[in-house]
C-alpha atoms as a PDB file:
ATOM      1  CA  UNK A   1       0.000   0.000   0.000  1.00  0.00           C
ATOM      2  CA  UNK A   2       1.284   3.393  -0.797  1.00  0.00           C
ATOM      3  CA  UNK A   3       1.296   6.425   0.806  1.00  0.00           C
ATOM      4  CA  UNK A   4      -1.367   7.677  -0.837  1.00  0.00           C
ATOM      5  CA  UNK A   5      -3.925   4.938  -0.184  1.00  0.00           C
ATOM      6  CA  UNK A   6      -2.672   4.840   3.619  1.00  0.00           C
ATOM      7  CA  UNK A   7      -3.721   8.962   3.861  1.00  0.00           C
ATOM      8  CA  UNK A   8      -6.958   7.788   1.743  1.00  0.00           C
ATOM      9  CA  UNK A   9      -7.426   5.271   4.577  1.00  0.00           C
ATOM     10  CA  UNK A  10      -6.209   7.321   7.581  1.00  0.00           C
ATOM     11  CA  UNK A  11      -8.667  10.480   6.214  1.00  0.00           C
ATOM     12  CA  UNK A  12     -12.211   8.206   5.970  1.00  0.00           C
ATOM     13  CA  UNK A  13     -11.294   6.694   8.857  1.00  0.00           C
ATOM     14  CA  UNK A  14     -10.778  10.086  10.880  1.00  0.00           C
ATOM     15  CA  UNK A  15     -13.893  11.020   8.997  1.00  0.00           C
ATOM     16  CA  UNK A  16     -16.255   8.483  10.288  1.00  0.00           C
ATOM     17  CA  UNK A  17     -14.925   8.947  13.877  1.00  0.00           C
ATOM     18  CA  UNK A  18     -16.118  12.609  13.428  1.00  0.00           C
ATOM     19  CA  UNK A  19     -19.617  11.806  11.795  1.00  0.00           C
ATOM     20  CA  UNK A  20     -19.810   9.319  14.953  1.00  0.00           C
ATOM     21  CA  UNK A  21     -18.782  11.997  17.697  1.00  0.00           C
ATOM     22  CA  UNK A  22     -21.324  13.958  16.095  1.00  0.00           C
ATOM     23  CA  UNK A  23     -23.839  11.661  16.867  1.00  0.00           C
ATOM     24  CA  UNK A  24     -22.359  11.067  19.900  1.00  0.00           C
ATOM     25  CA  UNK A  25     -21.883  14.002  21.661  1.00  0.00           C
ATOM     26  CA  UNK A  26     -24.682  16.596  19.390  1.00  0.00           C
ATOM     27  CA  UNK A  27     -27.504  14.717  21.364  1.00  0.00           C
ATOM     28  CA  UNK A  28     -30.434  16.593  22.917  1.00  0.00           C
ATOM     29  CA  UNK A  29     -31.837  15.312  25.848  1.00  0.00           C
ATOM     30  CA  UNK A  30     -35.573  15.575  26.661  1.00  0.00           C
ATOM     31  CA  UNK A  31     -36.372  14.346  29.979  1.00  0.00           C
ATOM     32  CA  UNK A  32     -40.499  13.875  30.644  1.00  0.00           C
ATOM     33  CA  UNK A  33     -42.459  14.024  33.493  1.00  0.00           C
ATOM     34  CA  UNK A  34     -42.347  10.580  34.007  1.00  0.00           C
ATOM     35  CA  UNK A  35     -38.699  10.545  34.412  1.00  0.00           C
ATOM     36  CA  UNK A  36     -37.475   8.796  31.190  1.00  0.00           C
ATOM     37  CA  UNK A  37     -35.088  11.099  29.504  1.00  0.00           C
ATOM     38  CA  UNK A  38     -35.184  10.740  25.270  1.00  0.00           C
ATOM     39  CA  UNK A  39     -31.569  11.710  23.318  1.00  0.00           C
ATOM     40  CA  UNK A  40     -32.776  12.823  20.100  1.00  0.00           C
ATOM     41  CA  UNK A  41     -31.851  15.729  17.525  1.00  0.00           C
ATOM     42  CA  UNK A  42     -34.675  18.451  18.231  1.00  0.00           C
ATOM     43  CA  UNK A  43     -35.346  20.121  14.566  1.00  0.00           C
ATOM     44  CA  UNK A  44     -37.948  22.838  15.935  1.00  0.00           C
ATOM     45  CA  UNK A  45     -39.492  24.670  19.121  1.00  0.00           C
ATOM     46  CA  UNK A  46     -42.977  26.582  19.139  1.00  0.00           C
ATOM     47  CA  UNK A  47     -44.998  27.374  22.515  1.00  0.00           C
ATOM     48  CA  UNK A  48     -46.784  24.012  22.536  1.00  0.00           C
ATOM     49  CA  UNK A  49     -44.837  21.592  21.007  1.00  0.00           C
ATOM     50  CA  UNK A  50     -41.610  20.141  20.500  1.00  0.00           C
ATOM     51  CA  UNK A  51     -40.313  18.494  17.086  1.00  0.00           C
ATOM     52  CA  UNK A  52     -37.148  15.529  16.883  1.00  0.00           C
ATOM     53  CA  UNK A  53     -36.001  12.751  15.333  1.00  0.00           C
ATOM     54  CA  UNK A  54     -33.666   9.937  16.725  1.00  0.00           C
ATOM     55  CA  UNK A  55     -30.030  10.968  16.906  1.00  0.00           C
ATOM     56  CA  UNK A  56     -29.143   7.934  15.429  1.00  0.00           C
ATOM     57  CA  UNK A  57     -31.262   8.412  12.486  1.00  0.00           C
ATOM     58  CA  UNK A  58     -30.775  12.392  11.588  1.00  0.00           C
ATOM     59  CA  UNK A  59     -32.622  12.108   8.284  1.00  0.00           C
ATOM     60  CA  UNK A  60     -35.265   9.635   9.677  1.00  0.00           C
ATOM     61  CA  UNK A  61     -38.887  10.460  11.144  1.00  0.00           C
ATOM     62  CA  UNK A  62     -40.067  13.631  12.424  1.00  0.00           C
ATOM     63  CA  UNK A  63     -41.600  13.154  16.047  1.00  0.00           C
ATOM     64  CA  UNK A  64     -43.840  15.758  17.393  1.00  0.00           C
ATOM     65  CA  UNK A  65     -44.217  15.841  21.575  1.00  0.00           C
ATOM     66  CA  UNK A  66     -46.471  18.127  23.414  1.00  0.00           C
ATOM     67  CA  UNK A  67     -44.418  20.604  25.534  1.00  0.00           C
ATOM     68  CA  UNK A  68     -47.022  20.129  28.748  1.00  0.00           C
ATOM     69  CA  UNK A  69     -45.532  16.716  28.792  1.00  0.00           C
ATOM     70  CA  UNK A  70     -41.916  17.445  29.151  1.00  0.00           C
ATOM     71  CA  UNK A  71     -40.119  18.737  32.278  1.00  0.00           C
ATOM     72  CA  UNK A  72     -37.122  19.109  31.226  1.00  0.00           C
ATOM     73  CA  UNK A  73     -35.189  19.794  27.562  1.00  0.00           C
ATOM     74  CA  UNK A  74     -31.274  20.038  27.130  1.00  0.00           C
ATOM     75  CA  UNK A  75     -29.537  21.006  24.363  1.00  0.00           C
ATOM     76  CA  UNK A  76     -26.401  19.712  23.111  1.00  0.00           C
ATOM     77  CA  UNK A  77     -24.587  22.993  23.675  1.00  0.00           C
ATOM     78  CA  UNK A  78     -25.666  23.147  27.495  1.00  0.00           C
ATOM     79  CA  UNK A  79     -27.864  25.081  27.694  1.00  0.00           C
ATOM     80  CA  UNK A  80     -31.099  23.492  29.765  1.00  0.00           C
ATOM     81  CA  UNK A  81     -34.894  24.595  29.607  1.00  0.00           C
ATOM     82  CA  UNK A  82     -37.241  23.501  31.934  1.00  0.00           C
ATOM     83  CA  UNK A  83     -40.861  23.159  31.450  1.00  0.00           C
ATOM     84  CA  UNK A  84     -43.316  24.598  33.248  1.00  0.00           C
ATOM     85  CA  UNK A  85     -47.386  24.393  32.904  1.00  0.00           C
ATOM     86  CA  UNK A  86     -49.361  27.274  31.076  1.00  0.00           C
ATOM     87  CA  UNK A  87     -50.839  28.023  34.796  1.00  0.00           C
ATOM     88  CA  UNK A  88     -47.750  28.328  36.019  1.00  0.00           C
ATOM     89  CA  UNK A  89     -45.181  30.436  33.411  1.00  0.00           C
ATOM     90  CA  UNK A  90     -45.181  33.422  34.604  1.00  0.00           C
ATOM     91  CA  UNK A  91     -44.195  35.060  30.868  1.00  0.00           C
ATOM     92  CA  UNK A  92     -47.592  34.341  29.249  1.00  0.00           C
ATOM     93  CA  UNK A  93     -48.782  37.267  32.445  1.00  0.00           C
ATOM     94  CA  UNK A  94     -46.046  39.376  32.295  1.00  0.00           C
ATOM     95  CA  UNK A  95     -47.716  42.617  31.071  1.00  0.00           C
ATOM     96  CA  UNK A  96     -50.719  42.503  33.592  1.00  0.00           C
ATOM     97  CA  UNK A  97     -51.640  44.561  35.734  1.00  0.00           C
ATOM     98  CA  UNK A  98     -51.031  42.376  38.984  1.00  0.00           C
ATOM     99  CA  UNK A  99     -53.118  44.578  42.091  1.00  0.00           C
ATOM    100  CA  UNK A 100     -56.778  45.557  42.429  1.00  0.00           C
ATOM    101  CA  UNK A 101     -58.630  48.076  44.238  1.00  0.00           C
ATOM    102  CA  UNK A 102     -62.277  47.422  44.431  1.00  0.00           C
ATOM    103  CA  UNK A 103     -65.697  48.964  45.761  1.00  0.00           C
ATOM    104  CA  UNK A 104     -68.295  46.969  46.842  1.00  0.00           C
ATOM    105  CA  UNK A 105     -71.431  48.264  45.909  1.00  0.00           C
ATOM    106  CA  UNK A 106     -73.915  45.550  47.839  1.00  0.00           C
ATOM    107  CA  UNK A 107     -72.017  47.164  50.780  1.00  0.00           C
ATOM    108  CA  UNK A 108     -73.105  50.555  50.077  1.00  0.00           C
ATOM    109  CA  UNK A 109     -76.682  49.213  49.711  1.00  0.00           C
ATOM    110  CA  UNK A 110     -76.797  48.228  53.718  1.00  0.00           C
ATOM    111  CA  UNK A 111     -74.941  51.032  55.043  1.00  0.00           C
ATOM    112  CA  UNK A 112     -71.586  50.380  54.854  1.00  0.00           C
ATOM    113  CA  UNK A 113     -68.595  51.161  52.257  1.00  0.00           C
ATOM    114  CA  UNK A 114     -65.677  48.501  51.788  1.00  0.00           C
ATOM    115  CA  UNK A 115     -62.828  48.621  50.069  1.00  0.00           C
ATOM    116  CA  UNK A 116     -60.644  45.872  48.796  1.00  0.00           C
ATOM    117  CA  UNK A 117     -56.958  45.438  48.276  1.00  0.00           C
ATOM    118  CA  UNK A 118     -56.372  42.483  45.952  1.00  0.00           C
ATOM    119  CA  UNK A 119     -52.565  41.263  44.983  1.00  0.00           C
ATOM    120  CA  UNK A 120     -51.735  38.350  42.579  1.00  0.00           C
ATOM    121  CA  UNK A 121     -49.467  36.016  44.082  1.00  0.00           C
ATOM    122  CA  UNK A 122     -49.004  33.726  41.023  1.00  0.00           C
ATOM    123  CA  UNK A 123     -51.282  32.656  38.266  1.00  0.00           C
ATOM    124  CA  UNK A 124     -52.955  30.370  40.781  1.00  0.00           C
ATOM    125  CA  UNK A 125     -54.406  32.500  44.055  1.00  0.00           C
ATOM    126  CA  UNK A 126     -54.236  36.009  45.028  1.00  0.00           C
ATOM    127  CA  UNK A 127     -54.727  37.858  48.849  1.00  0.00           C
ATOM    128  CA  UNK A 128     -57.399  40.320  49.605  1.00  0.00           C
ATOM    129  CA  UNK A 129     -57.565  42.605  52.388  1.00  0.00           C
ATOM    130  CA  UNK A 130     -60.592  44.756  52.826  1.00  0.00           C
ATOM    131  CA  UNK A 131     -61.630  47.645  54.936  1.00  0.00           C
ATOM    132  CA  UNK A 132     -64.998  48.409  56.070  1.00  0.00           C
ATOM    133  CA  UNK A 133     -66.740  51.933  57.361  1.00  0.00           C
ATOM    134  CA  UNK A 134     -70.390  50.831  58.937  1.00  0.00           C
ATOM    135  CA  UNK A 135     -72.296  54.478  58.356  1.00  0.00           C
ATOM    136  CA  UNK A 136     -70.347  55.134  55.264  1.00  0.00           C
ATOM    137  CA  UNK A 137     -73.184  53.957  52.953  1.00  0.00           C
ATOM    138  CA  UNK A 138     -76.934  54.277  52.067  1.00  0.00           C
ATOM    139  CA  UNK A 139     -78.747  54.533  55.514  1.00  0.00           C
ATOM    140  CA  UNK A 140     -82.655  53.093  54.816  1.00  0.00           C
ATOM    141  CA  UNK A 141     -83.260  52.789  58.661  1.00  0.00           C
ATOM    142  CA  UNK A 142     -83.133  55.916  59.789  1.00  0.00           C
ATOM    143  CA  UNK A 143     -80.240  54.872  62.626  1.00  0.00           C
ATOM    144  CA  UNK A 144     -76.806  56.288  63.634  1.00  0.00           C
ATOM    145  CA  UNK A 145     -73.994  53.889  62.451  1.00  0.00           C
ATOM    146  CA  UNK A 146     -70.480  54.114  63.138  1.00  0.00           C
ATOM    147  CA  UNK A 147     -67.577  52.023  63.611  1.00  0.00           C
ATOM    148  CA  UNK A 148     -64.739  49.732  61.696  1.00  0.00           C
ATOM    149  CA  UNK A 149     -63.917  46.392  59.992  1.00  0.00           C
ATOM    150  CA  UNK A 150     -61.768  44.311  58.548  1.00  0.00           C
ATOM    151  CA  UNK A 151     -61.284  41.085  56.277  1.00  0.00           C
ATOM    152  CA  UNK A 152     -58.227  39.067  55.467  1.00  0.00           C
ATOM    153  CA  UNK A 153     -59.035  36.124  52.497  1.00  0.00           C
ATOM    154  CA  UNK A 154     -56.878  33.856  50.560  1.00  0.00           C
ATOM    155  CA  UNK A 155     -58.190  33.510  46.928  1.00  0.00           C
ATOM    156  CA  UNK A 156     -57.591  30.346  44.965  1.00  0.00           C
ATOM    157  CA  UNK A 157     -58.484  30.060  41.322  1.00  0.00           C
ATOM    158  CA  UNK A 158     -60.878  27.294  40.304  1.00  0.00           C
ATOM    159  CA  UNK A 159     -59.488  26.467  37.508  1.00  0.00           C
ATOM    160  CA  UNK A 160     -56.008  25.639  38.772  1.00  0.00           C
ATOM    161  CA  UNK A 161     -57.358  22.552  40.822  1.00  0.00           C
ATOM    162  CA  UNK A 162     -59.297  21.097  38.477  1.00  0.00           C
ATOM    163  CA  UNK A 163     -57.918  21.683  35.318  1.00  0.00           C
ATOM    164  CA  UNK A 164     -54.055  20.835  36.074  1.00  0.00           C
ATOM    165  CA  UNK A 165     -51.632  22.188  33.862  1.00  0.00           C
ATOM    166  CA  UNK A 166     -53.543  23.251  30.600  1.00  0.00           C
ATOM    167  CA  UNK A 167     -55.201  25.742  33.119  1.00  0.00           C
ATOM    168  CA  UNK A 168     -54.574  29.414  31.797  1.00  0.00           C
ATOM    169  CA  UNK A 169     -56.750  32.231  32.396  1.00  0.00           C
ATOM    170  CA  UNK A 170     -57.065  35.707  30.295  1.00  0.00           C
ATOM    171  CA  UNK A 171     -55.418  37.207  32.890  1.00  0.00           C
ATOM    172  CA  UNK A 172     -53.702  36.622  36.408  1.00  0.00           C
ATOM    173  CA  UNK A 173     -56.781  38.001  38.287  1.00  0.00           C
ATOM    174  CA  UNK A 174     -59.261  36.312  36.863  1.00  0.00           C
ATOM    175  CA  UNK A 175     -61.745  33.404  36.882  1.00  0.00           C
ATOM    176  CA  UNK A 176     -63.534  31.938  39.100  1.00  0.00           C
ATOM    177  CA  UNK A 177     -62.588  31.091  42.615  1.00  0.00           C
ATOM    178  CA  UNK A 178     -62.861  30.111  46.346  1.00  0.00           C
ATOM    179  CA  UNK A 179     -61.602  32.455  49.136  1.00  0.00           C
ATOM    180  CA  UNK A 180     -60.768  31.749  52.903  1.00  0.00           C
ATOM    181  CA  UNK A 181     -61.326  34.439  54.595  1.00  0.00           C
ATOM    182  CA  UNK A 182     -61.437  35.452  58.062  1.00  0.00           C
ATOM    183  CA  UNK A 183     -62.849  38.841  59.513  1.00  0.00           C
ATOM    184  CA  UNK A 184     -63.933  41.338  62.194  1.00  0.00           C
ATOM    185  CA  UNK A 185     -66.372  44.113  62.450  1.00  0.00           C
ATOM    186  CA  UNK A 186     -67.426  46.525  65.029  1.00  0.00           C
ATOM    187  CA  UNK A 187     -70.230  48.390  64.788  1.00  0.00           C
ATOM    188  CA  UNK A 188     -72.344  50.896  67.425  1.00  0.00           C
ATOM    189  CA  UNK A 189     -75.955  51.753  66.632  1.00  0.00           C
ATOM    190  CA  UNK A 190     -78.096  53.976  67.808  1.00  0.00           C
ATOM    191  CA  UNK A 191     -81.654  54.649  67.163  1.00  0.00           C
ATOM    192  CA  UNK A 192     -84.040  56.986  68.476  1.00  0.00           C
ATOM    193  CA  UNK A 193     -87.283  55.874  70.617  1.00  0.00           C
ATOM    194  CA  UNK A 194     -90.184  57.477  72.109  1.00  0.00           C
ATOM    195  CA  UNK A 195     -89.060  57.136  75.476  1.00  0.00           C
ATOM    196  CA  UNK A 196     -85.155  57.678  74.619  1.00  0.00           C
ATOM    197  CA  UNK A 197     -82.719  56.259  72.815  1.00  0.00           C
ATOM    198  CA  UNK A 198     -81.306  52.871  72.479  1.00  0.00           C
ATOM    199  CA  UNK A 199     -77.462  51.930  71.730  1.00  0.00           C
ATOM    200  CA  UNK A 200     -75.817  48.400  70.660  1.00  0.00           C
ATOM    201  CA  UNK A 201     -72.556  48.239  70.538  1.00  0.00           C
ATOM    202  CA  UNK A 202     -71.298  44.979  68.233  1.00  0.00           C
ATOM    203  CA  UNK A 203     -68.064  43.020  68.566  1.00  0.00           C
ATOM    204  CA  UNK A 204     -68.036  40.143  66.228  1.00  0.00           C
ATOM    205  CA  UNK A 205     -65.803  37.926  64.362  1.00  0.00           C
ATOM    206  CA  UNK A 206     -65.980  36.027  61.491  1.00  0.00           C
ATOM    207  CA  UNK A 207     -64.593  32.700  59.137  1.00  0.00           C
ATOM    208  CA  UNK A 208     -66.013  31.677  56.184  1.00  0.00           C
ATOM    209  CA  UNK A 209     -65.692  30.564  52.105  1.00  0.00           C
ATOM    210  CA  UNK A 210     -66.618  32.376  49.551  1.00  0.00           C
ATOM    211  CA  UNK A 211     -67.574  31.365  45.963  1.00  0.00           C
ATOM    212  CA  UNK A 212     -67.252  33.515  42.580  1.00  0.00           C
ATOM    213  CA  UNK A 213     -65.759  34.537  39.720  1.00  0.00           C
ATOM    214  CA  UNK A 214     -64.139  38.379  38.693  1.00  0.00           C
ATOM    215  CA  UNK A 215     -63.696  39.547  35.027  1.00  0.00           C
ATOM    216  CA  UNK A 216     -60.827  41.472  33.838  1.00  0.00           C
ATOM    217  CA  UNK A 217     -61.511  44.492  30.935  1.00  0.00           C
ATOM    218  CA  UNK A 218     -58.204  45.865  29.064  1.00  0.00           C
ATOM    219  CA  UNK A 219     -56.462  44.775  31.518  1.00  0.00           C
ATOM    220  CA  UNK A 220     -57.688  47.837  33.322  1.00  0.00           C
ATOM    221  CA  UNK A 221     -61.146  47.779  35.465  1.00  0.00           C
ATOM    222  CA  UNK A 222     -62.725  44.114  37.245  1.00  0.00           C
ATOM    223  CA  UNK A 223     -66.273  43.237  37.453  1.00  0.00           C
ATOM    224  CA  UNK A 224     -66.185  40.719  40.692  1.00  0.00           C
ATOM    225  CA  UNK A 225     -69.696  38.609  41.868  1.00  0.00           C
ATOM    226  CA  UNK A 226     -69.222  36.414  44.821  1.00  0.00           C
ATOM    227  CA  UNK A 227     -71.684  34.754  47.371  1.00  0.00           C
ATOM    228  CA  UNK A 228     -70.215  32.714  50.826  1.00  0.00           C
ATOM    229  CA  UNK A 229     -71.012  31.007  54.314  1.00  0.00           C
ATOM    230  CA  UNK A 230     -69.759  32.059  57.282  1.00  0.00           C
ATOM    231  CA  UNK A 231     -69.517  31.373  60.980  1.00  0.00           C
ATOM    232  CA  UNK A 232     -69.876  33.739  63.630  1.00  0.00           C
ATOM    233  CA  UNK A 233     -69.513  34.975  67.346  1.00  0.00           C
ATOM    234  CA  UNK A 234     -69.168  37.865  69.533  1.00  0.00           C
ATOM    235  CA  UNK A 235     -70.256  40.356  72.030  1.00  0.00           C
ATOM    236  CA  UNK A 236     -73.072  42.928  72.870  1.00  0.00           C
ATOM    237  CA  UNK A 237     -73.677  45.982  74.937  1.00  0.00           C
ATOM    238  CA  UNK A 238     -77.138  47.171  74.962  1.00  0.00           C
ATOM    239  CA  UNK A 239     -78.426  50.563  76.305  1.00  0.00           C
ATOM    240  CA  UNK A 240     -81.402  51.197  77.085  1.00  0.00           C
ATOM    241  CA  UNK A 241     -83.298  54.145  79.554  1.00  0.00           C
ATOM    242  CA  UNK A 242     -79.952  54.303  81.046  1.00  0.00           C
ATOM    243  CA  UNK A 243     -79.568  50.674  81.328  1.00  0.00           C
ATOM    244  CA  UNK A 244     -76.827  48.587  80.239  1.00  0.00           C
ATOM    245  CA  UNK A 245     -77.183  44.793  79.363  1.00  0.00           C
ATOM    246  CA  UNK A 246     -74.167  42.263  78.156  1.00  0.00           C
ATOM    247  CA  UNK A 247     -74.697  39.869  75.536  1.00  0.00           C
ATOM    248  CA  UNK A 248     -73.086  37.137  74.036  1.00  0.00           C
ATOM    249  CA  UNK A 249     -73.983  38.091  70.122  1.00  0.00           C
ATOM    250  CA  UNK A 250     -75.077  34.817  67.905  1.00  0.00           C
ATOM    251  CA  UNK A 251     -78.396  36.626  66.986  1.00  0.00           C
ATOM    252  CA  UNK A 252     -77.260  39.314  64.849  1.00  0.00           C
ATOM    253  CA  UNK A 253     -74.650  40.080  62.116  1.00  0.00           C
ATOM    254  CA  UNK A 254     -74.677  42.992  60.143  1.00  0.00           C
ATOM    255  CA  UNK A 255     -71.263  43.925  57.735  1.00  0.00           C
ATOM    256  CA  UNK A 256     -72.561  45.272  54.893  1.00  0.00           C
ATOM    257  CA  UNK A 257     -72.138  42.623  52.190  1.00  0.00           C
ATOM    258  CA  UNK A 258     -72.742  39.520  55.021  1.00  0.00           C
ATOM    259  CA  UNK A 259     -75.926  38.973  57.159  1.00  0.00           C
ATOM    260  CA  UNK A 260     -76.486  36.542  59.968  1.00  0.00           C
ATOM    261  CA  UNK A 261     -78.424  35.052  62.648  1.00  0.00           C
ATOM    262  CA  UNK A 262     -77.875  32.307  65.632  1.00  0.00           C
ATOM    263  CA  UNK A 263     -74.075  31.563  64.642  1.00  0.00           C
ATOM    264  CA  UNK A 264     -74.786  31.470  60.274  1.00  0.00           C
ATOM    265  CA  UNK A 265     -74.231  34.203  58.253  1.00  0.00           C
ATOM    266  CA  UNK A 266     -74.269  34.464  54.212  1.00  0.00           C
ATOM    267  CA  UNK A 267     -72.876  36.914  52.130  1.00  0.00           C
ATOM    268  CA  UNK A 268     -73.237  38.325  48.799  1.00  0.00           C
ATOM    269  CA  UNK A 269     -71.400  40.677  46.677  1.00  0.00           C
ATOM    270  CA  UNK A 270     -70.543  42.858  43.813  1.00  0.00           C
ATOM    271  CA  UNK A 271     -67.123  44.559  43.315  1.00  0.00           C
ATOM    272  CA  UNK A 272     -65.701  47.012  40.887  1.00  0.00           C
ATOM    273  CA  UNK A 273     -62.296  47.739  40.866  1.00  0.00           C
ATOM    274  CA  UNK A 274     -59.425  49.405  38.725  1.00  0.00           C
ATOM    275  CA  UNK A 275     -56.297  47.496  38.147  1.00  0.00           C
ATOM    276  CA  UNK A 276     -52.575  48.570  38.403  1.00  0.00           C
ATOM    277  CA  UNK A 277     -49.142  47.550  38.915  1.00  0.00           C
ATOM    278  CA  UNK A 278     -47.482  45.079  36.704  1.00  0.00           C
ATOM    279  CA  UNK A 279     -46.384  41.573  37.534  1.00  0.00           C
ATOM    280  CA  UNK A 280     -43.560  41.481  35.405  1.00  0.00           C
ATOM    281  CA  UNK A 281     -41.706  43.715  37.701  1.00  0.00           C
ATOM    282  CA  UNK A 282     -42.310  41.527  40.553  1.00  0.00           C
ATOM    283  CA  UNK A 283     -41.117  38.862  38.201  1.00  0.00           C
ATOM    284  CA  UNK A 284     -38.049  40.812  37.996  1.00  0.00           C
ATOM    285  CA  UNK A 285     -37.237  41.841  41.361  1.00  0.00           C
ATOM    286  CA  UNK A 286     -37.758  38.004  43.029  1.00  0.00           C
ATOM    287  CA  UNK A 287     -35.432  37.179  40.315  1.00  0.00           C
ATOM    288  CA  UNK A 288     -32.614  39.555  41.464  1.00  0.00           C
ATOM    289  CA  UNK A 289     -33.376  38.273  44.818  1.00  0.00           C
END
């Protein structure tokens, strides 16, 4: 053999060693949610879907795999992407408006004005805090009303816990939803009679679960309808002629959107609200954190 043929020999041979490195070591790796992990040659990405073929067959069939069923893809150059649910990337809500400040207008019906501070937490749940002003409100009853309130809740979204990860609302704030919520109002009355006037002065708190759904418009105003139970107990001073009688209250709950008697309570509600903030800058600074 000359020289020629050995560097004919020596250069396919060097050649195929590179073709097979190539297939060796220009794998991608898809690892699913199952745990089995998939070296193949990935030809395309879009939002929903992943397309491969076998690395060990570049110019063989095209497989197509749904990106909700992949936890994990790595490429051959390093670089690693890791799947996460529609519900749960936080990119597809990055441009809304993450906090809500609503008026309930049931409230305003019975007396009382309440405000609500809502804040998205994820795509999932949100917390509300709401103040309340007995006296602020539409008084039918012809009775002084004064005193304050307050309500903590936990909102989760519906949708979440029953529809796994092709959940994805509109927008983070809305859907419809449960809420945990736990509260406290105080309230004095006082109402004129023909022989003098009578005073109650109302201590009472709250727990209870609340059912609705809120609508967001251009990402701008929400529409919010919700109804709930709730359990209840508390004290009450009662003046009367100069009289003063303590009570343990479980007869009567009045907090503008929730009514009760003997322990049970239900509430009812509509709430209009603007929108503002943005969640992609809290995106942004847990990141830096």
């Amino acid at each position: 053999m000359n020289f020629n043929q050995k560097f004919l020999v020596i250069f396919i041979t060097c050649l195929c060693c590179l073709l097979g490195s190539g297939n060796l070591f220009g794998q991608d790796v898809i690892t699913k949610k199952d745990g089995k992990k998939m070296k193949v040659i990935i030809k395309e990405v879009s939002d929903t879907e992943i397309k491969y073929v076998d690395y060990r067959d570049v110019e063989g069939i095209v497989f197509v795999m749904d990106r909700s069923l992949i936890r994990e893809i790595k490429f051959s150059y390093g670089e690693k992407i890791k799947e996460e649910g529609p519900n749960q990337d936080v990119n597809y809500f990055y441009d809304d408006r993450n906090q809500n400040i609503k008026l309930n207008f049931t409230a305003i019906n019975s007396g009382f004005t309440i405000l609500t501070y809502e804040r998205a937490i994820d795509p999932s749940s949100s917390m509300e805090y709401s103040l309340k002003i007995p006296g602020l409100g539409i008084n039918r009853n012809s009775r002084s009303l004064s005193g304050i309130g307050f309500t903590v809740g936990y909102k989760l979204k519906i949708g979440s816990v029953f529809k796994g990860d092709g959940y994805r609302p509109k927008h983070i704030s809305e859907g419809g939803y449960f809420r945990l919520l736990a509260g406290y109002v105080y309230t004095v009355e006082e109402r004129d009679r023909f022989n003098g006037r009578d005073k109650w002065n109302r201590s009472v708190a709250h727990i209870g679960i609340e059912f609705g759904k809120q609508w967001i418009l251009s990402n701008r105003a929400a529409f919010d309808i919700y109804i709930g139970y709730h359990y209840y107990g508390g004290s009450e001073k009662y003046t009367s002629n100069g009289a003063t009688f303590d009570n343990f209250n479980d007869e009567e709950l009045r907090g503008g959107d929730i009514l009760g008697y003997d322990n049970n309570a239900f509430s009812i509600g509509l709430r209009i609200g603007g929108l503002f903030g943005n969640y992609g800058k809290i995106v942004k600074k847990k990141k830096k954190r």
